[in-house]
C-alpha atoms as a PDB file:
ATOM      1  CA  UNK A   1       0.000   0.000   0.000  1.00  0.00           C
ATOM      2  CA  UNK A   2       1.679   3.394  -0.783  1.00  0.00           C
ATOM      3  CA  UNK A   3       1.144   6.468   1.366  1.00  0.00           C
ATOM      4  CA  UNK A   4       1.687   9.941   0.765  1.00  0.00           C
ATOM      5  CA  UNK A   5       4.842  11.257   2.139  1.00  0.00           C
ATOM      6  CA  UNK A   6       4.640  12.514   5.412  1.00  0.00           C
ATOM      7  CA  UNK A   7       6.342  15.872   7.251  1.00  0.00           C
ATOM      8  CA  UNK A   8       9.448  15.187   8.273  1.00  0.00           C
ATOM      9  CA  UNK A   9       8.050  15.605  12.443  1.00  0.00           C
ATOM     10  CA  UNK A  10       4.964  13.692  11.368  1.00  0.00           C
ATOM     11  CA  UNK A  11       3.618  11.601  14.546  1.00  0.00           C
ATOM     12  CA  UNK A  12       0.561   9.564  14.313  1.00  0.00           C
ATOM     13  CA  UNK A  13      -1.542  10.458  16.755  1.00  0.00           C
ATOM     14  CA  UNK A  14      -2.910   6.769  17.220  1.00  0.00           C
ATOM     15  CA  UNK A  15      -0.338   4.772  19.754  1.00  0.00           C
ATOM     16  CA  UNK A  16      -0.795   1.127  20.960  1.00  0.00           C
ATOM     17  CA  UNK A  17       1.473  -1.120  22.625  1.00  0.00           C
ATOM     18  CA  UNK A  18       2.646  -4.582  21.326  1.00  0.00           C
ATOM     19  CA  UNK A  19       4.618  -6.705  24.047  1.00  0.00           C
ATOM     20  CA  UNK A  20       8.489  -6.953  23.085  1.00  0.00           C
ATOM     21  CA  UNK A  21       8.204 -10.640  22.343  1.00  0.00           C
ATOM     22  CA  UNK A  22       5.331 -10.328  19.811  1.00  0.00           C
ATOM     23  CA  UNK A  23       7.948  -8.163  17.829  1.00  0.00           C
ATOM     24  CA  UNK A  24       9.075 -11.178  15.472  1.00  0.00           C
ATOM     25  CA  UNK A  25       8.637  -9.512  12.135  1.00  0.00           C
ATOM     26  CA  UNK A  26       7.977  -6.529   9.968  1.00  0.00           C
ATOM     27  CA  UNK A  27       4.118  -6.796  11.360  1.00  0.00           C
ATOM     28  CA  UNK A  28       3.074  -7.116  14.498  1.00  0.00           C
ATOM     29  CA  UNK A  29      -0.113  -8.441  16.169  1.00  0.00           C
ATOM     30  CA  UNK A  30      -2.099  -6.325  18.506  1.00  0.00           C
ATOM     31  CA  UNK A  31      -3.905  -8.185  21.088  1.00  0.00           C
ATOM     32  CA  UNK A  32      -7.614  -8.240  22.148  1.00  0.00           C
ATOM     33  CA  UNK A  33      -7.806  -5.486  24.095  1.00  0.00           C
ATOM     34  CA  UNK A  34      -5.944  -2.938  21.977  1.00  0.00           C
ATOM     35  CA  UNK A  35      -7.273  -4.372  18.751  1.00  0.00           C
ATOM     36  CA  UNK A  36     -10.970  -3.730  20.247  1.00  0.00           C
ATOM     37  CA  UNK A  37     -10.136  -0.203  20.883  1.00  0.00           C
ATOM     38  CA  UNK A  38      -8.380   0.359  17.488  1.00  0.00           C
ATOM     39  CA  UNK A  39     -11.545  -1.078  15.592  1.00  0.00           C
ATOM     40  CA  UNK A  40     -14.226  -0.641  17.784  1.00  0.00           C
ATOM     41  CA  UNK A  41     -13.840   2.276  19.838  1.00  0.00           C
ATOM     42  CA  UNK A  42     -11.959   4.368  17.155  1.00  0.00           C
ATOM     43  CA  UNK A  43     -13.085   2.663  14.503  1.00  0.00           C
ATOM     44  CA  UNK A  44      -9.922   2.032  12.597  1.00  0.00           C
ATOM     45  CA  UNK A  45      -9.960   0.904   9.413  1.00  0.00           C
ATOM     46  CA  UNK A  46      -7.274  -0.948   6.906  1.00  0.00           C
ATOM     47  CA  UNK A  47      -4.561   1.240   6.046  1.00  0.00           C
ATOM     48  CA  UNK A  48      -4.960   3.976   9.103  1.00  0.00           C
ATOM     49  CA  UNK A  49      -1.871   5.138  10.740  1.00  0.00           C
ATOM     50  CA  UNK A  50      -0.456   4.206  13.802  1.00  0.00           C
ATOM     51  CA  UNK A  51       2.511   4.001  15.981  1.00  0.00           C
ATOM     52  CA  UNK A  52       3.449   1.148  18.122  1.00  0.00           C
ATOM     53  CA  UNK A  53       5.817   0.643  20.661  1.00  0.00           C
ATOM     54  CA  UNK A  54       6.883  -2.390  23.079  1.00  0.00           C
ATOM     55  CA  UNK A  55       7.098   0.069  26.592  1.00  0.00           C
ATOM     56  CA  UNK A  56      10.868  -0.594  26.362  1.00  0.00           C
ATOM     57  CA  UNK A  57      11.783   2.090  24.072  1.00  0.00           C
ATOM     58  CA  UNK A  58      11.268   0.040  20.850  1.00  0.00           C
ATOM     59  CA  UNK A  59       8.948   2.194  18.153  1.00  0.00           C
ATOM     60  CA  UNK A  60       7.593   2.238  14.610  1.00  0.00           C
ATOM     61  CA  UNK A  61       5.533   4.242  12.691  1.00  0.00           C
ATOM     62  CA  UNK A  62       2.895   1.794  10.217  1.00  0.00           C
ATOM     63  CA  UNK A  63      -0.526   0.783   9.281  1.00  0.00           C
ATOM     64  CA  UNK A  64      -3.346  -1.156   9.591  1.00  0.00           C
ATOM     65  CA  UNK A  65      -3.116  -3.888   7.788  1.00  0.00           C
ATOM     66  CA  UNK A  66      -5.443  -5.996   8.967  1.00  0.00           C
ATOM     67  CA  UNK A  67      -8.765  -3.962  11.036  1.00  0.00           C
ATOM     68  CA  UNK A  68      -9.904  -7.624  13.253  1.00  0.00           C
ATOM     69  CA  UNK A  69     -11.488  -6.745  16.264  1.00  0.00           C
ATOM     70  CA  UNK A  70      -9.224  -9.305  18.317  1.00  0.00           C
ATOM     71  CA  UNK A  71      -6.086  -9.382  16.052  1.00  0.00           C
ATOM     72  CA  UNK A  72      -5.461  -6.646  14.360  1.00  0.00           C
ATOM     73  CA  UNK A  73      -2.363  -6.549  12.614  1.00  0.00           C
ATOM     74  CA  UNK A  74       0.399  -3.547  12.171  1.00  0.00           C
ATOM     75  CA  UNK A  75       2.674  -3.902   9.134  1.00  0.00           C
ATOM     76  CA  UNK A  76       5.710  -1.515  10.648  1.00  0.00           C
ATOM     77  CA  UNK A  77       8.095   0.418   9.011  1.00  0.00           C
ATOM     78  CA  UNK A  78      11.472   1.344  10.095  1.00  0.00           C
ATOM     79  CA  UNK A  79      11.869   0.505  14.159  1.00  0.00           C
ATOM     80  CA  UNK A  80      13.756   3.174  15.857  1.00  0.00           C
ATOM     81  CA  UNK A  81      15.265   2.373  19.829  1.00  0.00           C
ATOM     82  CA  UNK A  82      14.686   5.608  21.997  1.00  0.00           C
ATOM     83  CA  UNK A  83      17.782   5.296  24.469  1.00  0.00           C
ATOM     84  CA  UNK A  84      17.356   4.774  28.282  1.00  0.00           C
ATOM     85  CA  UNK A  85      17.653   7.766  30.291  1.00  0.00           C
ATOM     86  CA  UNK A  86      20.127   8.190  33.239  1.00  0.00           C
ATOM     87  CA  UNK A  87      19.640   8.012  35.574  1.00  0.00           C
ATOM     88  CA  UNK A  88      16.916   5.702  36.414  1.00  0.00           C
ATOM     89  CA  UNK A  89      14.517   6.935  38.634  1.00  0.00           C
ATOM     90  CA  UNK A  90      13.009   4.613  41.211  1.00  0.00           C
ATOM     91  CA  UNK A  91      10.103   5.901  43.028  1.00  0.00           C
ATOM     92  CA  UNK A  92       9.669   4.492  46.086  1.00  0.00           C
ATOM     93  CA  UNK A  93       5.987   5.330  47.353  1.00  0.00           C
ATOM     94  CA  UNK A  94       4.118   5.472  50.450  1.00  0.00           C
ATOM     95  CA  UNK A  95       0.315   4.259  49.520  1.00  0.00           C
ATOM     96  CA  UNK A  96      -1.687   7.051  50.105  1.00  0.00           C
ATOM     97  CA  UNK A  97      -5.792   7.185  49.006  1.00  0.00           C
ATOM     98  CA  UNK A  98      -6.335   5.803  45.526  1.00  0.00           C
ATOM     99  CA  UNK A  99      -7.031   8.908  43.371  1.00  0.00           C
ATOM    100  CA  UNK A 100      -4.368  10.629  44.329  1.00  0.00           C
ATOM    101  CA  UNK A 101      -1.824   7.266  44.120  1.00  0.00           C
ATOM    102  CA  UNK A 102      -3.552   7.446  40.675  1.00  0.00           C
ATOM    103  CA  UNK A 103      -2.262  10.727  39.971  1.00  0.00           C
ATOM    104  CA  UNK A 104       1.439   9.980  41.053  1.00  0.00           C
ATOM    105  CA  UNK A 105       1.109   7.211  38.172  1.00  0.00           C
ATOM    106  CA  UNK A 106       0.001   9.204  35.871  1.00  0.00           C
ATOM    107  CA  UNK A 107       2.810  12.323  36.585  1.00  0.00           C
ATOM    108  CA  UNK A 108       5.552  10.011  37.113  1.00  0.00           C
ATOM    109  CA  UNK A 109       4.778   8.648  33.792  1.00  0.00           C
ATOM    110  CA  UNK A 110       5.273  11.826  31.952  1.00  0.00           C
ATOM    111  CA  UNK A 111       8.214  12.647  33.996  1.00  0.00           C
ATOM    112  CA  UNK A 112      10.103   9.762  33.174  1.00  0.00           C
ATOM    113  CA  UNK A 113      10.074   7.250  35.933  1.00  0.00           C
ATOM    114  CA  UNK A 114      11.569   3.938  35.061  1.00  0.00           C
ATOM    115  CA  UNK A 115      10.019   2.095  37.973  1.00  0.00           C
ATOM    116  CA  UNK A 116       7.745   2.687  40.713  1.00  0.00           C
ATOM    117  CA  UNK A 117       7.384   0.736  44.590  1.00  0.00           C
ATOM    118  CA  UNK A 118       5.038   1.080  46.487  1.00  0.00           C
ATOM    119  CA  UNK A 119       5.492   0.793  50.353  1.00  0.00           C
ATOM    120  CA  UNK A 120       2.568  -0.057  52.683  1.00  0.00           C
ATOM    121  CA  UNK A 121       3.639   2.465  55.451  1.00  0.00           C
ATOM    122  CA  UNK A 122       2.650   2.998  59.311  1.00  0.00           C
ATOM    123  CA  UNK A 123       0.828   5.380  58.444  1.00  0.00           C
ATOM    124  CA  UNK A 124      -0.781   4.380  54.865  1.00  0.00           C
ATOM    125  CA  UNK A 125      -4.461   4.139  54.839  1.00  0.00           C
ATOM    126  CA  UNK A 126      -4.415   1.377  52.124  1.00  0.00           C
ATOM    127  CA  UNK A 127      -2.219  -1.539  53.026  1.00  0.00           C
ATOM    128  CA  UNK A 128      -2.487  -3.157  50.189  1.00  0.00           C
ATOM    129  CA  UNK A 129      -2.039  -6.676  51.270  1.00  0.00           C
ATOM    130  CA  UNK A 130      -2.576 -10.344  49.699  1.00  0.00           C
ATOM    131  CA  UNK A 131      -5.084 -10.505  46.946  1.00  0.00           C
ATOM    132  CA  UNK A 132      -5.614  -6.494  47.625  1.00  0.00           C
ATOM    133  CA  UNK A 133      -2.095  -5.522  46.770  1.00  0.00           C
ATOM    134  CA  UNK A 134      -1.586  -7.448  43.225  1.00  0.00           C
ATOM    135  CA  UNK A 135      -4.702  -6.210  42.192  1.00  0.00           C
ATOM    136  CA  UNK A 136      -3.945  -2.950  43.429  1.00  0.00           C
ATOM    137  CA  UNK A 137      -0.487  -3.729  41.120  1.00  0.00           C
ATOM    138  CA  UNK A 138      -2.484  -4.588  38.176  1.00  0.00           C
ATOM    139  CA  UNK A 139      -4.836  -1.145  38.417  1.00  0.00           C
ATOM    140  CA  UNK A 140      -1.745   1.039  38.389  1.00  0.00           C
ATOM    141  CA  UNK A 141       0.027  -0.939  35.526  1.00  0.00           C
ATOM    142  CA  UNK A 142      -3.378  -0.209  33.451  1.00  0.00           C
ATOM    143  CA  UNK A 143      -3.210   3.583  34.445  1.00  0.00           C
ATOM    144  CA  UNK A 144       0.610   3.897  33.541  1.00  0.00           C
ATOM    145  CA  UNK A 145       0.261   2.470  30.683  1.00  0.00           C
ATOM    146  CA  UNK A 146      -2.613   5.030  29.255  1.00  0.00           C
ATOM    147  CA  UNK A 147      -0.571   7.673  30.742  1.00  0.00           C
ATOM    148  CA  UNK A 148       2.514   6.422  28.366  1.00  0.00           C
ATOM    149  CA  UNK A 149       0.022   6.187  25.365  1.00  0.00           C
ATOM    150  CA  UNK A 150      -1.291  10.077  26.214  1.00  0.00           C
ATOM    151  CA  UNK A 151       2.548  11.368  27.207  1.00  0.00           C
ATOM    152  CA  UNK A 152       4.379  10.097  23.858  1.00  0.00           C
ATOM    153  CA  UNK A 153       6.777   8.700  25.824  1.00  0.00           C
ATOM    154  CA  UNK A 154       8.307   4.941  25.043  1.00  0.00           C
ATOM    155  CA  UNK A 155       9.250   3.280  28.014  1.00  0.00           C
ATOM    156  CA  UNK A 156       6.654   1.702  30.892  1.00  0.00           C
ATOM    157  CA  UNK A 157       7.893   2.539  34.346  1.00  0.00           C
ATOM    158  CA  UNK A 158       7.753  -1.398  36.247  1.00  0.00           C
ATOM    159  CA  UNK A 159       5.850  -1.674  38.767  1.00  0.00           C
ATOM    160  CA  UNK A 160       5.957  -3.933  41.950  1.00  0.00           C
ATOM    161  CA  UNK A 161       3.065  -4.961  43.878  1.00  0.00           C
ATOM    162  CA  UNK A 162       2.964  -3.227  47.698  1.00  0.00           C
ATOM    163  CA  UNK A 163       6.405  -3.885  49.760  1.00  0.00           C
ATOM    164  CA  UNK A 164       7.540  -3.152  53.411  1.00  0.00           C
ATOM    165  CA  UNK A 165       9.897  -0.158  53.742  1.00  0.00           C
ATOM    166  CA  UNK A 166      12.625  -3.086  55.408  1.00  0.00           C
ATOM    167  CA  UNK A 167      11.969  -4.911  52.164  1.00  0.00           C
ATOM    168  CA  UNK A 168      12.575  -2.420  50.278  1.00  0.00           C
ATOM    169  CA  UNK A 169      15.548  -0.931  51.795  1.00  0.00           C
ATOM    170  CA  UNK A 170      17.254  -4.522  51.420  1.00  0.00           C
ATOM    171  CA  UNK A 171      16.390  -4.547  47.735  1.00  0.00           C
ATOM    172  CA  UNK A 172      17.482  -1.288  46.982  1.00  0.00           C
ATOM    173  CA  UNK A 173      20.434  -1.446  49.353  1.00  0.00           C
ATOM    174  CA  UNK A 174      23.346  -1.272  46.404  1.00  0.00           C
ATOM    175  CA  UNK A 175      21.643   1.976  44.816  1.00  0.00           C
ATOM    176  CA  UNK A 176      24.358   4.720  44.733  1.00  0.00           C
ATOM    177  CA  UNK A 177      22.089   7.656  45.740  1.00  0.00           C
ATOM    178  CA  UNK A 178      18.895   7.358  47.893  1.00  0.00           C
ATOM    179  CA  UNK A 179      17.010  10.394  49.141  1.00  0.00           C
ATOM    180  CA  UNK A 180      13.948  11.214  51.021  1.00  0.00           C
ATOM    181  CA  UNK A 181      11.783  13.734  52.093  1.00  0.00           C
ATOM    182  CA  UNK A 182      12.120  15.143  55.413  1.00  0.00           C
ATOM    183  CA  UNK A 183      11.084  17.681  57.328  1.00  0.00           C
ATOM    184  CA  UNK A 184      14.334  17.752  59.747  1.00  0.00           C
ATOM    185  CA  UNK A 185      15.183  21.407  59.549  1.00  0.00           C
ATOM    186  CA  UNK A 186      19.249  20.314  59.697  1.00  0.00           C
ATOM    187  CA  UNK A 187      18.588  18.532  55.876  1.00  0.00           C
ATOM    188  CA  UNK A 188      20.207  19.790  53.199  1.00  0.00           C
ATOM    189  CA  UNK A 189      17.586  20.910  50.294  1.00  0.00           C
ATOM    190  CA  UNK A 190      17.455  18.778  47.634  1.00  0.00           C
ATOM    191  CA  UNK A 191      18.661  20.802  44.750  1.00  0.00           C
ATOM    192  CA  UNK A 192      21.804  20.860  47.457  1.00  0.00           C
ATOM    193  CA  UNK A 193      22.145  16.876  47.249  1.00  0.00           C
ATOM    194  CA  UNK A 194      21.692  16.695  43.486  1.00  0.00           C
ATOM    195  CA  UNK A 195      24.172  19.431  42.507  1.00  0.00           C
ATOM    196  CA  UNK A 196      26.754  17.191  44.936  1.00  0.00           C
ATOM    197  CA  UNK A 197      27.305  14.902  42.823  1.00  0.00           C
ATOM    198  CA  UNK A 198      29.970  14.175  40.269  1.00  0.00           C
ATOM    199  CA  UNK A 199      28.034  13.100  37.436  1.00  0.00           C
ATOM    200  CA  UNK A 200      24.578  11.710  36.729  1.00  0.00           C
ATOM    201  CA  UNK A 201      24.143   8.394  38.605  1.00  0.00           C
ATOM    202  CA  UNK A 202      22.916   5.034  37.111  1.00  0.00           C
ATOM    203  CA  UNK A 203      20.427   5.258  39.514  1.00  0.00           C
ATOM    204  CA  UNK A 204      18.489   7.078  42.155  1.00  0.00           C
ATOM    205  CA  UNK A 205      15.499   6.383  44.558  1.00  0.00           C
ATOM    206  CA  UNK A 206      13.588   8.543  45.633  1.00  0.00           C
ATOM    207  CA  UNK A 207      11.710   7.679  49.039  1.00  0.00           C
ATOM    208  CA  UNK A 208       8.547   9.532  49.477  1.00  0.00           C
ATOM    209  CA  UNK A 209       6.584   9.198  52.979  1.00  0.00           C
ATOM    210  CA  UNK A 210       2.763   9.052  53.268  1.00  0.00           C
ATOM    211  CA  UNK A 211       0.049  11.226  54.266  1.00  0.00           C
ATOM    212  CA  UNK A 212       1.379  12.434  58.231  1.00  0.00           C
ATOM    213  CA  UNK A 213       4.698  11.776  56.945  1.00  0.00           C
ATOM    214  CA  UNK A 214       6.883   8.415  58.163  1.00  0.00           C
ATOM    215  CA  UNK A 215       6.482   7.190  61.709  1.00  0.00           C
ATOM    216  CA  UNK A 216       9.477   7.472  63.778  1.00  0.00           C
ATOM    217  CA  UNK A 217      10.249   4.033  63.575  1.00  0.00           C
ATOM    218  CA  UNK A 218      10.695   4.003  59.395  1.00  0.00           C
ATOM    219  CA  UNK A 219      12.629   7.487  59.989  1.00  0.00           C
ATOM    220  CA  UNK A 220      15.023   4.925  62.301  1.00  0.00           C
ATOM    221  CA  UNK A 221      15.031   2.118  59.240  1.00  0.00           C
ATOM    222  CA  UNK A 222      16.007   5.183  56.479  1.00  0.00           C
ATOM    223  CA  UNK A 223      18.711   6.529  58.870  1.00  0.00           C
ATOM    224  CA  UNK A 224      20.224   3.234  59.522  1.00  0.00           C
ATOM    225  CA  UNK A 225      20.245   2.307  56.046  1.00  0.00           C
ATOM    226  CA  UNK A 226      21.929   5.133  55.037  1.00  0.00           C
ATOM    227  CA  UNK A 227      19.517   7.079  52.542  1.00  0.00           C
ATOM    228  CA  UNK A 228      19.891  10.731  52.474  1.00  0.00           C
ATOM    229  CA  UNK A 229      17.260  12.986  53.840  1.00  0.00           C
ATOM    230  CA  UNK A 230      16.703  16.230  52.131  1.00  0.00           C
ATOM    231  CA  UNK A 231      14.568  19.328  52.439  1.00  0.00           C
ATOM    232  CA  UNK A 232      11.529  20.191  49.264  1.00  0.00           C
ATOM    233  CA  UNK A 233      11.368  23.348  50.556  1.00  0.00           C
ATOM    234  CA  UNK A 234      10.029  25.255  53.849  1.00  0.00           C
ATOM    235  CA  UNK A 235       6.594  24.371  53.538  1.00  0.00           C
ATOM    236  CA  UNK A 236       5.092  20.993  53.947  1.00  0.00           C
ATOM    237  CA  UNK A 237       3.778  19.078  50.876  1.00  0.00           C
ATOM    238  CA  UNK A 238       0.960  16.808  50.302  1.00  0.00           C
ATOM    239  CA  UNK A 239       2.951  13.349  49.440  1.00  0.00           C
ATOM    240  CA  UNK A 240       1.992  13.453  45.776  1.00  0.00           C
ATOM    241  CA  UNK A 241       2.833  16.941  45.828  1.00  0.00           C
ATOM    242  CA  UNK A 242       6.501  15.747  47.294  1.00  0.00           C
ATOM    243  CA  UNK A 243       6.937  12.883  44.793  1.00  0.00           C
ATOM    244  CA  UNK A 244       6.563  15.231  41.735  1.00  0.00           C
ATOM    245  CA  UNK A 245       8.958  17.593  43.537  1.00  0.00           C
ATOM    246  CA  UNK A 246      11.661  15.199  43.512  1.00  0.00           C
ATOM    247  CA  UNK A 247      10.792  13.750  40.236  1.00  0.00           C
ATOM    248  CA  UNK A 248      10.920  16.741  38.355  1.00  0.00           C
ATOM    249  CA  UNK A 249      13.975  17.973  40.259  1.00  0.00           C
ATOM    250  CA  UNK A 250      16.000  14.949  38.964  1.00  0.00           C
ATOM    251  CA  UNK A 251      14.554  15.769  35.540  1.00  0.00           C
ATOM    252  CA  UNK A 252      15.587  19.090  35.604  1.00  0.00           C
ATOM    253  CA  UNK A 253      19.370  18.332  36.735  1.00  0.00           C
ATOM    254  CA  UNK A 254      20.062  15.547  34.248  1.00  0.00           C
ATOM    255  CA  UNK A 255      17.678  15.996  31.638  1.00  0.00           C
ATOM    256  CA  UNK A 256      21.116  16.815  28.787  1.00  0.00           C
ATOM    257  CA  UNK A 257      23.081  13.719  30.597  1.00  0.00           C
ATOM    258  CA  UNK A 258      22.384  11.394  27.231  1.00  0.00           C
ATOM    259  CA  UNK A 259      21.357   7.708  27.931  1.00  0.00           C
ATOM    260  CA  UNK A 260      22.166   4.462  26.112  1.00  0.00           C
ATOM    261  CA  UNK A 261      20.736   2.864  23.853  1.00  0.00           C
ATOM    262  CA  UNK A 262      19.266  -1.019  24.849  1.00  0.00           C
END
């Protein structure tokens, strides 16, 4: 099928995501659900343009080449890798109430976050437990993942189902630079922290305490463990209001460090 030529910044404005290993050719199957919405909901049709992307930086632009309503296929065109950014930002979250825990999803999506943890704290009003928590897991992937589709961005942030703050600590216990929010007046701010360092880690997690901040006893587990705390400023933020402090901080200090490609 030929199609016109397109402006040189052309971007479809149609994006769907096909899982890395279902990238085996030149076309590409959708799945149910995204095929539905293609032909169904936007009523797609053969030869529409689209982009497609695998949430791990993989992207092409294409067509429709086939408009089934549970297999729509994608005949792609040249497949471009975006590179990884540095560093990787790991968001280590205190559950707060669900639509605003919705919202950090959604921001730390279009600010780049390459993974996200969320930490049933002392003092979280969702726990986030058993059952609770992996479905809890499964809600946020769905929101990050529309978030990606409306951002343009090309990488899904993982994320974990609800962890202890120990856990977490242990897991995280080899990342070079670890920072939380604190409202200790002696902290340094965090601009002070970031501008510290020598040049743009690998990585960096960024601990972010509930509503009523973290109890004394997981102010006793981050001190022990050695993660830095820092200041966001003289006034006290609303946790969601923290985490896209410190996310777009680390944006704004190493957005020109380039990445590599994967």
């Amino acid at each position: 099928m030929n199609n016109p030529a397109k402006p040189v910044n052309y971007v479809p404005s149609i994006r769907c995501i096909v899982p890395p290993e279902a990238w085996t050719s030149s076309t590409v199957t959708l799945d149910e659900a995204e095929s539905h919405h293609l032909v169904r909901v936007l009523r797609l049709t053969e030869g529409a343009e689209v982009r497609v992307l695998d949430g791990e930086g993989r992207w092409a632009d294409g067509f429709l080449e086939s408009a089934h309503k549970k297999a729509a296929v994608v005949r792609c065109e040249t497949i471009h890798t975006e590179p990884s950014p540095r560093p990787k930002i790991m968001l280590v979250q205190s559950l707060i109430k669900h639509a605003r825990m919705e919202l950090v999803i959604q921001k730390m999506v279009e600010l780049g976050c390459a993974e996200l943890i969320p930490v049933a704290g002392d003092r979280s009003v969702v726990k986030g437990k058993g059952s609770a928590g992996e479905h809890q897991r499964e809600r946020m992937q769905a929101i990050a993942l529309a978030a990606l589709k409306q951002s343009c961005g090309y990488r899904l942030p993982l994320i974990h189902a609800p962890k202890q703050l120990q856990e977490v600590l242990e897991v995280l216990q080899d990342c070079p630079c670890r920072y939380y929010g604190a409202l200790e007046p002696e902290s340094k701010t965090f601009r002070e922290a970031l501008r510290g360092l020598p040049a743009a880690p690998a990585r960096i997690a960024l601990f972010v305490g509930p509503e009523g901040d973290y109890s004394e006893r997981e102010r006793a587990l981050l001190r022990e463990a050695n993660v830095t705390p820092v200041s966001l400023g003289p006034t006290v933020l609303r946790s969601e209001t923290a985490a896209f402090y410190m996310l777009g901080a680390v944006r704004y200090e190493f957005d020109e460090t380039p990445g590599e490609t994967v």
